[in-house]
Protein backbone atom coordinates (compact mmCIF):
# COMPACT_ATOMS: atom_id res chain seq x y z
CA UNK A 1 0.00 0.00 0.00
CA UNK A 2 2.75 1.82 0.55
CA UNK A 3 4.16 2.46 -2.97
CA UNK A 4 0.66 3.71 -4.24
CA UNK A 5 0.97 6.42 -1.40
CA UNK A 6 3.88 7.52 -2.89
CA UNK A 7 2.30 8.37 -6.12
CA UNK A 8 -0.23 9.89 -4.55
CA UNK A 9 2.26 12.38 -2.61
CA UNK A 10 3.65 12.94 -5.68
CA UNK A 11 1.18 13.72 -7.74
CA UNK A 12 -0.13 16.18 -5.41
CA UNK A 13 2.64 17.99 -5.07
CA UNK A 14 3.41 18.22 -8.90
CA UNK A 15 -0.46 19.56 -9.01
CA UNK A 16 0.35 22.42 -6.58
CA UNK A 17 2.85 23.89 -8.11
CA UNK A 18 1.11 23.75 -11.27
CA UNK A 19 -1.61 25.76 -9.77
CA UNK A 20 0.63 28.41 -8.34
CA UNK A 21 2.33 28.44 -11.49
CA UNK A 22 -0.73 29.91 -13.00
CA UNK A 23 -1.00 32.47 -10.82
CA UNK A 24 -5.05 32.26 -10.86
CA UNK A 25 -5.69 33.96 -7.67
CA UNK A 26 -2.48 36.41 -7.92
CA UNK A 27 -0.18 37.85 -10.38
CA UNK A 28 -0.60 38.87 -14.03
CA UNK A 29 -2.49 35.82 -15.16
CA UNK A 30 -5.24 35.59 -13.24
CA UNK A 31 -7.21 36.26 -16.15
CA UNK A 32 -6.48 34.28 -18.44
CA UNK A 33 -3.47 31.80 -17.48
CA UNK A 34 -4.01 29.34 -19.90
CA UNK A 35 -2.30 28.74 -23.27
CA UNK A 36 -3.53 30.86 -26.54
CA UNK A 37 -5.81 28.00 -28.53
CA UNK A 38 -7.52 27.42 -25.03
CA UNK A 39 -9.33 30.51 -25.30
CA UNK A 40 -10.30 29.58 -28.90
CA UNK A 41 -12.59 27.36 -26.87
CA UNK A 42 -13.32 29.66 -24.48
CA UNK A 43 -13.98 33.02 -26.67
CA UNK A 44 -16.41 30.39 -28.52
CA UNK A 45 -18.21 28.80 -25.78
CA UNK A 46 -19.16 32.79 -24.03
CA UNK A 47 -20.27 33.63 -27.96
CA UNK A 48 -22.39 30.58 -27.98
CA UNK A 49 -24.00 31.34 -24.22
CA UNK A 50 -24.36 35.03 -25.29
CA UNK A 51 -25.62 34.89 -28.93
CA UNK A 52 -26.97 31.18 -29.05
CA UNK A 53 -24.28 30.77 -32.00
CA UNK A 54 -21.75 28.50 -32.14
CA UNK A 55 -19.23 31.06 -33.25
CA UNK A 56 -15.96 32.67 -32.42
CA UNK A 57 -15.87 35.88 -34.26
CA UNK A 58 -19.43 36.57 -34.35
CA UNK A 59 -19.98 36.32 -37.87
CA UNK A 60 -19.61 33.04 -38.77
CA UNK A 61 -20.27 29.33 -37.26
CA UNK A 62 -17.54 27.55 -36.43
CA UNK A 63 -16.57 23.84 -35.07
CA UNK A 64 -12.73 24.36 -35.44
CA UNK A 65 -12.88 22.46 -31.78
CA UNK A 66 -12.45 19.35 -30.01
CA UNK A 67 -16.42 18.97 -28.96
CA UNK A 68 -16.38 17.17 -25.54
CA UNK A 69 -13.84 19.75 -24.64
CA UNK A 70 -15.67 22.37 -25.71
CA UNK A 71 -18.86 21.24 -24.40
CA UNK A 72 -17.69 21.18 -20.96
CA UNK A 73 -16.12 24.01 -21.18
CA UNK A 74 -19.52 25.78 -22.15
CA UNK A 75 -21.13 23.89 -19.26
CA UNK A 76 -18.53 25.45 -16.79
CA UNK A 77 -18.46 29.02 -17.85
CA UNK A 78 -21.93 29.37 -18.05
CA UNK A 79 -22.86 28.47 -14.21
CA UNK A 80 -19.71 29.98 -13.37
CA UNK A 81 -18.57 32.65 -15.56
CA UNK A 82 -15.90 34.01 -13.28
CA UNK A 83 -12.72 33.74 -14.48
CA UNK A 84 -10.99 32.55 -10.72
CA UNK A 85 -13.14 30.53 -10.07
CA UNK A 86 -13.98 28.83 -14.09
CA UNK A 87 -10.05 28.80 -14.14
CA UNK A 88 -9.97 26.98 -10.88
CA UNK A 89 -12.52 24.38 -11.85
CA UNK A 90 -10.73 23.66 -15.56
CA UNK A 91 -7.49 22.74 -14.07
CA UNK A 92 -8.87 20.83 -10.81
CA UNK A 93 -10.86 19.44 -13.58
CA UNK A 94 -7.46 17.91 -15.30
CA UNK A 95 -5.92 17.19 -12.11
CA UNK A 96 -8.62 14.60 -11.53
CA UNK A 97 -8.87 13.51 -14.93
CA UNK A 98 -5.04 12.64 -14.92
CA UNK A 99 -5.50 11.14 -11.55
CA UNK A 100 -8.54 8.83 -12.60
CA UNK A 101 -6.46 8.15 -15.58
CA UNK A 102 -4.19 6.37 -13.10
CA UNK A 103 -6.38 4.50 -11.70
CA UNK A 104 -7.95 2.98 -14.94
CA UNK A 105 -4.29 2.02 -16.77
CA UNK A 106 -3.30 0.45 -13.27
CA UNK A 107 -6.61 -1.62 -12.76
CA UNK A 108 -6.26 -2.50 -16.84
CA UNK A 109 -2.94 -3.35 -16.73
CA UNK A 110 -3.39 -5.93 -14.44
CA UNK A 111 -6.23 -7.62 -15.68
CA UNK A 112 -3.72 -7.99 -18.78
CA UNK A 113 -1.11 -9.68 -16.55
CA UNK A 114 1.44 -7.11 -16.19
CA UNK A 115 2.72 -7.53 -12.73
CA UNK A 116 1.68 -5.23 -9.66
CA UNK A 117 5.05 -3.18 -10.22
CA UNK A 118 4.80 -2.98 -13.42
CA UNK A 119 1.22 -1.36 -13.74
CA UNK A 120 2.34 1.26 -10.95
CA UNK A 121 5.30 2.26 -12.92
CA UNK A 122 3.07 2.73 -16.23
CA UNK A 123 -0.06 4.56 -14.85
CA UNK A 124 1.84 6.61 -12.99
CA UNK A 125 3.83 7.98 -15.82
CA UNK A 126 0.53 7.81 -18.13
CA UNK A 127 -0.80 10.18 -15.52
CA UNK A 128 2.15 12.64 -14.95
CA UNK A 129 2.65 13.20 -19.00
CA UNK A 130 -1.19 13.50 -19.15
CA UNK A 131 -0.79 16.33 -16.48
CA UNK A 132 2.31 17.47 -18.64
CA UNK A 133 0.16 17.33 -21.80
CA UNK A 134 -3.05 19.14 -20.37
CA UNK A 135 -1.68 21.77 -18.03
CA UNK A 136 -2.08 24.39 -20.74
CA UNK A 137 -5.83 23.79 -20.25
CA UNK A 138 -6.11 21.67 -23.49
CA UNK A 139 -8.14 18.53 -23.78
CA UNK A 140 -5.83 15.88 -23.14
CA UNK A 141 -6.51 14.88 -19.56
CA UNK A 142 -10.28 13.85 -21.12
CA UNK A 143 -9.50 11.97 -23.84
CA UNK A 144 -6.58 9.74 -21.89
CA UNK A 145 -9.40 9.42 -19.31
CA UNK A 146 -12.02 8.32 -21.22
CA UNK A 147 -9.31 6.13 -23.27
CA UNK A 148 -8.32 4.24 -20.36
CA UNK A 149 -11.77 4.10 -19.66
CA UNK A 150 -12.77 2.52 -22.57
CA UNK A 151 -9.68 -0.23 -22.06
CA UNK A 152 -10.94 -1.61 -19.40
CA UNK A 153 -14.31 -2.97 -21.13
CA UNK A 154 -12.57 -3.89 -24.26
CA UNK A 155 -13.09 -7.42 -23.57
CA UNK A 156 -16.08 -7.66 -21.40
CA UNK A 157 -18.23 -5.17 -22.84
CA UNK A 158 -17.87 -3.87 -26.28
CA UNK A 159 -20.70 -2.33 -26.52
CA UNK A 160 -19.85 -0.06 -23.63
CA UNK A 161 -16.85 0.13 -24.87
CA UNK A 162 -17.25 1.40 -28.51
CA UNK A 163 -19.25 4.76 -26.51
CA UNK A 164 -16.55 5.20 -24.47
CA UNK A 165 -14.41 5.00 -27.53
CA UNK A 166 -16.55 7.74 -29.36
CA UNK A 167 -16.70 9.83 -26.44
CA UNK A 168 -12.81 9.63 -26.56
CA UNK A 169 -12.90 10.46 -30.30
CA UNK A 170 -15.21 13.58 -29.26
CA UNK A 171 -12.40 14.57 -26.76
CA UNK A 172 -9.51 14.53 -29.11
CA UNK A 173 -10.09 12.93 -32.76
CA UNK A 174 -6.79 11.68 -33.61
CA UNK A 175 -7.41 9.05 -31.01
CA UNK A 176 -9.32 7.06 -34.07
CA UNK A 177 -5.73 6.38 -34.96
CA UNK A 178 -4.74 4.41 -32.13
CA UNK A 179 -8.26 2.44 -31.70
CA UNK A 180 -8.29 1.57 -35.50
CA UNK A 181 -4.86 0.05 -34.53
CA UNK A 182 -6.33 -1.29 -31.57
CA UNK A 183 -9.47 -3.31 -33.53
CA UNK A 184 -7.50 -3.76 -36.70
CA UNK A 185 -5.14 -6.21 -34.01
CA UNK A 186 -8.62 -7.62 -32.09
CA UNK A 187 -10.31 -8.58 -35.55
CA UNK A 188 -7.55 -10.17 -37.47
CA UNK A 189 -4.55 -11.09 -35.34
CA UNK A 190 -6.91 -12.10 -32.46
CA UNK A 191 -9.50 -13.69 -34.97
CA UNK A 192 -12.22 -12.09 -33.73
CA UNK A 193 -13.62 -10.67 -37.04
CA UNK A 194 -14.88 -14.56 -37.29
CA UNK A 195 -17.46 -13.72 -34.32
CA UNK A 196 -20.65 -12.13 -36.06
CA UNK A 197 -21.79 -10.87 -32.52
CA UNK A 198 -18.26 -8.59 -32.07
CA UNK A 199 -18.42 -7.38 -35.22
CA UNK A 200 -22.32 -5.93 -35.42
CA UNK A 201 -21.44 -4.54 -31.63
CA UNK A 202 -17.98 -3.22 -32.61
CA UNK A 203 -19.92 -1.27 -35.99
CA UNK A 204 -21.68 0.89 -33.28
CA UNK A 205 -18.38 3.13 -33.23
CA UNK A 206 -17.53 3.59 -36.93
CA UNK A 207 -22.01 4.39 -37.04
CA UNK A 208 -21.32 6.86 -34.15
CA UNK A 209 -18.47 8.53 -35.91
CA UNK A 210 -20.34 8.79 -38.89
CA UNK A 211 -23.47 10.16 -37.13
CA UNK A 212 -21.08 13.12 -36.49
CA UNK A 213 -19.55 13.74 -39.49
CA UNK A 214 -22.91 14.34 -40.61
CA UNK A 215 -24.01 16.73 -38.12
CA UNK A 216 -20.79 18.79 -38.71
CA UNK A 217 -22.00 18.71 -42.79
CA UNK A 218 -25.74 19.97 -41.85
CA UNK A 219 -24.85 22.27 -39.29
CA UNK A 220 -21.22 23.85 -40.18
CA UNK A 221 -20.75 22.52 -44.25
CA UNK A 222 -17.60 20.94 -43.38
CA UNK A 223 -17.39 16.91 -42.59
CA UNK A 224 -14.60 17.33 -40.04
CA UNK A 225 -13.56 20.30 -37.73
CA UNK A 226 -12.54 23.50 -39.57
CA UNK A 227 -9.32 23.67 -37.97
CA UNK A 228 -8.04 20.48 -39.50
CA UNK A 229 -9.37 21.91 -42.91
CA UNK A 230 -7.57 24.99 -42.16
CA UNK A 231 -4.17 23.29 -41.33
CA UNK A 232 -4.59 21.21 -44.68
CA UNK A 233 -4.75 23.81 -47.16
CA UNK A 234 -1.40 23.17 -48.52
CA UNK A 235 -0.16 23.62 -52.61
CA UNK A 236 1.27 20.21 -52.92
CA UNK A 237 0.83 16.63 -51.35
CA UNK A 238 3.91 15.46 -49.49
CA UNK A 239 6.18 14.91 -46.30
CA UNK A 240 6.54 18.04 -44.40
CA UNK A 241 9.11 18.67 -42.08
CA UNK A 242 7.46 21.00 -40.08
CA UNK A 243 5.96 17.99 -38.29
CA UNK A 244 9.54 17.46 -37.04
CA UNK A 245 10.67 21.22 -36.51
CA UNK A 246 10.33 20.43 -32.68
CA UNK A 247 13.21 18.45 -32.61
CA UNK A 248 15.10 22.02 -32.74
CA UNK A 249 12.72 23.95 -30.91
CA UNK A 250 14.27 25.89 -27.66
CA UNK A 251 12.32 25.35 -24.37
CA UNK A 252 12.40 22.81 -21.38
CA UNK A 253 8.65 21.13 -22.92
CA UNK A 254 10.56 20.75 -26.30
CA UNK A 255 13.50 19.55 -25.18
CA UNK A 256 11.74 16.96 -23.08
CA UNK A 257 9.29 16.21 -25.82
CA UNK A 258 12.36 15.65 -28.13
CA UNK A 259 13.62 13.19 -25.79
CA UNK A 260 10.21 10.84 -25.60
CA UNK A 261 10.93 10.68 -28.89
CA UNK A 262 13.93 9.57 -29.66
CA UNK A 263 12.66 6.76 -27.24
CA UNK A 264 9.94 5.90 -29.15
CA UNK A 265 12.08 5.92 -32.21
CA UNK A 266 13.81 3.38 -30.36
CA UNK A 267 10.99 1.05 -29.88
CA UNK A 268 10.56 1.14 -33.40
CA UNK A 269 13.57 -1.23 -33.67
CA UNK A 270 12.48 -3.98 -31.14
CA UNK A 271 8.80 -3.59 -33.25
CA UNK A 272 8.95 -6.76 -34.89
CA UNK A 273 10.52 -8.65 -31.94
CA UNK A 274 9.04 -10.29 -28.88
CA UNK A 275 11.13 -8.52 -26.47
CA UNK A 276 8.27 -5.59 -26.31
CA UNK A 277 4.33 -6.73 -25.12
CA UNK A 278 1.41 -6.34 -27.80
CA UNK A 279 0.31 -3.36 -26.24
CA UNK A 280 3.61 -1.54 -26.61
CA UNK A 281 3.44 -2.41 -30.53
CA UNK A 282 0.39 -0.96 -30.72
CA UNK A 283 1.24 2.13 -29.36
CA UNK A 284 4.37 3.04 -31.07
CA UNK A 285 2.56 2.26 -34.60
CA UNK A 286 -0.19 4.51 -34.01
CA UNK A 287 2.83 7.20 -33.35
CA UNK A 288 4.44 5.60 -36.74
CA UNK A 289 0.82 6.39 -38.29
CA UNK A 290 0.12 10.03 -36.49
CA UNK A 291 3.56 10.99 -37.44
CA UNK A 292 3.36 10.17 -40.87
CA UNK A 293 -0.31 11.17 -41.96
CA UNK A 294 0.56 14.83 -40.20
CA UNK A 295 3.40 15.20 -42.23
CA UNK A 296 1.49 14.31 -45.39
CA UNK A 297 -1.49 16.07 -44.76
CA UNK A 298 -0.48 19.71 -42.76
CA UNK A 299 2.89 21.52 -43.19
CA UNK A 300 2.24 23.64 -39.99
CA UNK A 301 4.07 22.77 -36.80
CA UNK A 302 3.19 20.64 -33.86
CA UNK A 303 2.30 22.06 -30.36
CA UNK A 304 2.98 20.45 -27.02
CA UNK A 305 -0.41 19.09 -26.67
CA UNK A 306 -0.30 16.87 -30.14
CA UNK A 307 2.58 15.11 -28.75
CA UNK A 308 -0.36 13.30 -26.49
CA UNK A 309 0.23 9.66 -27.72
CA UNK A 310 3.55 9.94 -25.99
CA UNK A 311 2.30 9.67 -22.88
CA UNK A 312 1.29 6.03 -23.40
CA UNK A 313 3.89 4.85 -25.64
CA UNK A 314 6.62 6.06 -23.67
CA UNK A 315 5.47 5.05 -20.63
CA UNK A 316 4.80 1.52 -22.05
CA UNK A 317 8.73 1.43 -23.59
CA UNK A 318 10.17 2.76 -20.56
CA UNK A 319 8.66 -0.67 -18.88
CA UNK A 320 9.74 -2.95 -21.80
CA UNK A 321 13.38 -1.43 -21.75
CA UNK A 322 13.47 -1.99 -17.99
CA UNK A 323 12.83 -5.80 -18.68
CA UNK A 324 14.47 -6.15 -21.57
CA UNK A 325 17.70 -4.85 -19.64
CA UNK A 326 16.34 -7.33 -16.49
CA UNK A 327 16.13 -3.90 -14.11
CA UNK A 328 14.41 -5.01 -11.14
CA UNK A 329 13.77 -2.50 -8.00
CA UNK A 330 10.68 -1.05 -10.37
CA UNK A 331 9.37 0.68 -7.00
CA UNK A 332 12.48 2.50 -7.00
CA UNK A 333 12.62 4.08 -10.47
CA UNK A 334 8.62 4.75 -9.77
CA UNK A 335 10.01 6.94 -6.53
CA UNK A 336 12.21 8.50 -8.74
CA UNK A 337 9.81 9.90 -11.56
CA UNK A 338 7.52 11.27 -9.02
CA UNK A 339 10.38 12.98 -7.69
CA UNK A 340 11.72 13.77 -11.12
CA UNK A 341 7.99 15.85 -11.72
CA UNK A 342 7.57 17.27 -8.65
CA UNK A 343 11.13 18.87 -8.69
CA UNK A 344 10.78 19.84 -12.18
CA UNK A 345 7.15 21.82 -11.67
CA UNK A 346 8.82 22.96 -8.31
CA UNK A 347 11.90 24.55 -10.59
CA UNK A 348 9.37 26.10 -12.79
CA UNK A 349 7.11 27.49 -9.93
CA UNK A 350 10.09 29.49 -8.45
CA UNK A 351 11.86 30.71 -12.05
CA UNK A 352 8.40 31.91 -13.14
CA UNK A 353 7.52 33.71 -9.70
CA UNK A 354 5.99 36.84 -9.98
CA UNK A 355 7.22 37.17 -13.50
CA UNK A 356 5.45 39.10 -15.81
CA UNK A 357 6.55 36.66 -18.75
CA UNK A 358 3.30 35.76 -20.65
CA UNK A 359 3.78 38.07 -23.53
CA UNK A 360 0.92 37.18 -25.35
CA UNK A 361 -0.99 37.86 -22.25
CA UNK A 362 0.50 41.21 -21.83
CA UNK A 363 -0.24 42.86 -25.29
CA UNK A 364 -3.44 41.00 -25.15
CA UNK A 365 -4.15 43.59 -22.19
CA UNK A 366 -2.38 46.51 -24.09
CA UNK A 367 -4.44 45.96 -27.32
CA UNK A 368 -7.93 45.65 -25.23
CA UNK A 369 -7.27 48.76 -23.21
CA UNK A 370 -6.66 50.54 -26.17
CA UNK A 371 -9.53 49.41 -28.39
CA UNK A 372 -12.27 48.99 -25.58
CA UNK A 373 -14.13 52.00 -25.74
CA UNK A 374 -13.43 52.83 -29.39
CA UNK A 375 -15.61 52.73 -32.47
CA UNK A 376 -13.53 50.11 -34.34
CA UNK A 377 -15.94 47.06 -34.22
CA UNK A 378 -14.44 44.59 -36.55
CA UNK A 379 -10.92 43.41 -36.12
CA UNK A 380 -8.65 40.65 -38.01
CA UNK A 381 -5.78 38.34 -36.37
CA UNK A 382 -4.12 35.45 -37.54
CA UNK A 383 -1.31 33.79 -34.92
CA UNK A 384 -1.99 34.38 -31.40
CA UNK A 385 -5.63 35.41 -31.95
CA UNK A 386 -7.15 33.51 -28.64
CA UNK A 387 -6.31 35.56 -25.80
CA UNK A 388 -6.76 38.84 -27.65
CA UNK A 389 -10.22 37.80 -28.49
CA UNK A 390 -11.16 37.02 -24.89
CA UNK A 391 -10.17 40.23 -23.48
CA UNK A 392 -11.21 42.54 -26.30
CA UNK A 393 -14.73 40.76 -26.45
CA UNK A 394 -15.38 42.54 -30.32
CA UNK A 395 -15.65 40.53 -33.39
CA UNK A 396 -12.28 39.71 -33.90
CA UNK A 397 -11.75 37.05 -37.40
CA UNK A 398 -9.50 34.46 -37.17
CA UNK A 399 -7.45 34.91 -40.39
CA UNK A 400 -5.33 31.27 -39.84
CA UNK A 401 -9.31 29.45 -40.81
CA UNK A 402 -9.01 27.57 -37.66
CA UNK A 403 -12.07 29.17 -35.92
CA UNK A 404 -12.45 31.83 -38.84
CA UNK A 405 -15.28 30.17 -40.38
CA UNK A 406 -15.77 28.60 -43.96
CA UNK A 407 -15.22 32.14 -45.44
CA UNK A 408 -11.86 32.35 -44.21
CA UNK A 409 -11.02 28.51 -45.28
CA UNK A 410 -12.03 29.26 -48.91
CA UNK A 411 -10.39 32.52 -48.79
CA UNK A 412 -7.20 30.46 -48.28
CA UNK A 413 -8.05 27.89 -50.80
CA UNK A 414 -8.19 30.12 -53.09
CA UNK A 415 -5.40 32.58 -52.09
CA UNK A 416 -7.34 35.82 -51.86
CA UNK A 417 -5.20 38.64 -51.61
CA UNK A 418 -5.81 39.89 -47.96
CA UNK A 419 -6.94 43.53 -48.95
CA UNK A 420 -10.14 41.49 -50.46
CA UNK A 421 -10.94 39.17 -47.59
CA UNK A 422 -10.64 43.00 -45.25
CA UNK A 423 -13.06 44.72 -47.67
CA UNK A 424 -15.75 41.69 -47.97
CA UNK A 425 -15.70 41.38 -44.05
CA UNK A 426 -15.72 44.81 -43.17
CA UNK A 427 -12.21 44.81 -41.16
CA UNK A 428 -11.50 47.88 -39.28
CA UNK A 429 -8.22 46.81 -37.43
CA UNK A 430 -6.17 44.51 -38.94
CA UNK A 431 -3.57 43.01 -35.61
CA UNK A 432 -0.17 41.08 -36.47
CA UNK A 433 3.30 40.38 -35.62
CA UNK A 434 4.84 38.50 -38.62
CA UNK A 435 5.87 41.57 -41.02
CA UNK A 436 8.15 42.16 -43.50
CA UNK A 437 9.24 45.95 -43.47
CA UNK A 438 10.51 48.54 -46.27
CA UNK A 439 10.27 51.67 -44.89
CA UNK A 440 6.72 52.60 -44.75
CA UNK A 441 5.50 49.11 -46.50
CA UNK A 442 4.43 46.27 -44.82
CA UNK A 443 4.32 42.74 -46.47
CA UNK A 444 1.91 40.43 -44.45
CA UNK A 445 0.24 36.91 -44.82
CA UNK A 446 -2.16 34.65 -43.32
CA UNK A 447 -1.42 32.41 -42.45
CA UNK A 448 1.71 33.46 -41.26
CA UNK A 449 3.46 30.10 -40.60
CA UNK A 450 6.23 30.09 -42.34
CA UNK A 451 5.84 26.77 -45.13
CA UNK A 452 6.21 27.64 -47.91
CA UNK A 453 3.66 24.82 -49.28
CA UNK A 454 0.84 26.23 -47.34
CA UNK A 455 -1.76 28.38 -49.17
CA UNK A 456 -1.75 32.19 -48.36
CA UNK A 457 -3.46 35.27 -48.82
CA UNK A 458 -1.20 38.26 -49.07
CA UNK A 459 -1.15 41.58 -49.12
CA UNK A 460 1.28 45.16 -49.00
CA UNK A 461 0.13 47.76 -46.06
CA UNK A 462 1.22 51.22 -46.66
CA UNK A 463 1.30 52.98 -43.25
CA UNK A 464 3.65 55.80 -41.91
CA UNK A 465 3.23 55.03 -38.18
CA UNK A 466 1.17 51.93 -37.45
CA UNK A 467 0.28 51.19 -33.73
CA UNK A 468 2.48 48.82 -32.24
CA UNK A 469 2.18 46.72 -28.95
CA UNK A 470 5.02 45.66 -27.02
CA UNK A 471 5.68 42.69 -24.38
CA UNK A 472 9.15 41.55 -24.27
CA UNK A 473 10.38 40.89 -27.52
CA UNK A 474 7.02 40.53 -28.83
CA UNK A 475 5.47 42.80 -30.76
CA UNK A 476 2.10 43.26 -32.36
CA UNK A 477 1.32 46.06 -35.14
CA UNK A 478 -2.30 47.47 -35.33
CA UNK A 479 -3.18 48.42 -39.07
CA UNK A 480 -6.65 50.92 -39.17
CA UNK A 481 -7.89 50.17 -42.37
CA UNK A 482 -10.47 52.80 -42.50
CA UNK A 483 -7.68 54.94 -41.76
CA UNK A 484 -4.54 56.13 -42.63
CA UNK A 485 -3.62 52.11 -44.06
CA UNK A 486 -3.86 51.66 -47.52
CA UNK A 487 -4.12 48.06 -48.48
CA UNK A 488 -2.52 46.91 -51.61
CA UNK A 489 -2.90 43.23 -53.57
């Protein structure tokens, strides 16, 4: 009993200095302490309460969201629309959700034989990367949850299982990766697909899923979410290597993401052996499949969250490796990873103490105290559009299509100049930080990720002194278009 204590110590700690870290009841982010494409949800789900609309700018309907996410998030902010106390309940909220996660992998694990040790040692690093993964306030901590969930009825209950798997799918959507993997094993290599009684209860999920690509047609004309559209739009098919431009990103998250996988690209040799279980296979192929269908289908980069299968995979390999090398004392090591978080949260509670460093945040404030009691009503932001959004409470379009709305997407398909999209929407204020300057011209795109096989719009703003926002090194021009900007194609 003792060893499970220890987790629990651990954990707790590791979820206290998260909290502090966020500084919701003190310090400059007690608004909004969460990353940038939380408030996406956020901005959306207040529109929605306040205009019955399903929209983030406004104007246009949107579903550029993960919809269990969002739909809790709705739920939340609308019985409790203050922001210290909504912020307290979302990350509570993923603190249990990691926690239950725990609970589920260890209770799976053994019913598949792994020994006591071995499903502490994997739960309890499933649950501290699922904390790592959802801290930002993304979804991850609910679709590991109801994941694990969904695990432990695989073989008793299918049924059950296949709407926990859809409610999983409804948290995140790339999880249909890893439970296509997961039935493609249970219906061939474990012969199932010869059972007429699995298969008609196992078509329930592949019905639900389709049940919701059709609602998403009839209510938002796209099959899937508009942000995935958005990050598709590309001018040729093949392997980008933005999917990989992490592996030289700066930043502790990076750098440790980096290192899971290289790990997992380790695995990837013992694949084909039996020196790794089933369910470690399984795992690092859906990464081989994630990996390689991102790269194919979106030439934008990857975010922390994305890197979500990770916290399975690795925590699955780690065990294997241990074995494979015959490391016993598996109590031990699990010590040592709950000390490894809790010292590593507790280095970035102190170096982030009462440090003004969230940027975005900061001109986020600038830009609403400036615009708040203006006339401008209708403003335009690609990259960091989230938190701006929030605080400014205006229609603001999201020019990267990820919440813009099916206007924006075909704008991009079609590579609109910028100055067209502005006119046809009625922009007043047109917010950015990725410029090129000559003199008094300004060369700006959206998206402004910098591939150069993904479709633009583009423009040339003449302005003699545009507004500019500062945070750091960050910096955010304002363009008035009914102004003194002229927009060129």
């Amino acid at each position: 009993m003792k060893k499970i204590n220890n987790f629990y110590i651990f954990y707790i700690f590791c979820c206290l200095f998260i909290f502090l870290r966020l500084e919701i009841f003190y310090g400059s982010d007690m608004r909004a302490p969460f990353t940038d494409d939380f408030y996406y949800y956020l901005t959306t789900a207040k529109n929605y309460i306040n205009l019955g609309l399903i929209t983030f700018d406004k104007i246009s309907l949107t579903n550029g969201f993960q919809p269990l996410w969002f739909l809790i998030i709705t739920l939340v902010y609308f019985v409790f629309p203050n922001d210290i106390i909504f912020n307290c309940i979302i990350i509570s909220s993923i603190f249990l959700l990691s926690l239950f996660s725990y609970i589920n992998f260890r209770k799976y694990l053994i019913q598949n034989y792994y020994k006591i040790e071995e499903s502490e040692l994997i739960a309890s690093l499933i649950a501290y990367l699922s904390l790592f993964f959802s801290k930002n306030g993304m979804e991850i901590s609910l679709a590991i949850f109801f994941f694990s969930w969904s695990l432990l009825h695989l073989k008793n209950n299918i049924l059950l299982c296949c709407i926990l798997c859809f409610l999983t799918f409804l948290s995140r959507l790339e999880f249909l990766i890893f439970y296509f993997v997961i039935f493609v094993n249970e219906l061939f290599l474990n012969k199932k697909i010869l059972s007429i009684s699995f298969v008609l209860k196992l078509s329930l999920l592949p019905l639900l899923v389709f049940i919701y690509v059709l609602i998403n047609f009839y209510f938002f004309g796209a099959l899937l979410p508009q942000s995935g559209i958005a990050k598709s739009l590309n001018q040729n098919i093949m392997f980008n290597k933005e999917t990989f431009s992490f592996l030289f990103a700066d930043g502790y998250g990076m750098k440790f993401i980096t290192l899971m996988f290289y790990i997992n690209c380790l695995g990837i040799i013992f694949l084909f052996t039996k020196k790794i279980k089933k369910l470690t296979k399984l795992s690092i192929i859906t990464n081989i499949i994630f990996f390689s269908s991102n790269s194919l289908r979106s030439a934008w980069p990857l975010w922390t969250w994305h890197f979500f299968f990770f916290s399975i995979s690795t925590a699955l390999l780690l065990n294997d490796f241990l074995n494979i090398l015959k490391i016993r004392y598996k109590r031990n090591l699990n010590i040592f990873i709950g000390i490894f978080f809790t010292m590593s949260y507790l280095f970035l509670f102190i170096e982030n103490l009462n440090i003004n460093n969230d940027h975005m945040l900061n001109v986020a404030k600038k830009i609403d105290k400036h615009f708040a009691k203006d006339n401008n009503k209708i403003f335009a932001m690609g990259d960091m559009a989230g938190k701006v959004s929030y605080l400014l409470d205006k229609k603001l379009i999201q020019l990267e299509g990820l919440v813009g709305g099916n206007k924006v997407i075909n704008k991009i398909k079609s590579e609109e100049s910028l100055c067209k999209l502005f006119q046809d929407l009625n922009v007043d204020i047109y917010l950015t930080n990725h410029i090129k300057r000559e003199k008094n011209y300004y060369y700006v795109s959206e998206p402004s990720q910098k591939s150069k096989n993904i479709k633009k719009m583009r423009a040339i703003l003449i302005d003699d002194n545009p507004k500019v926002f500062f945070s750091g090194s960050l910096k955010i021009y304002a363009f008035n278009l009914k102004s003194n900007t002229i927009c060129k194609n």
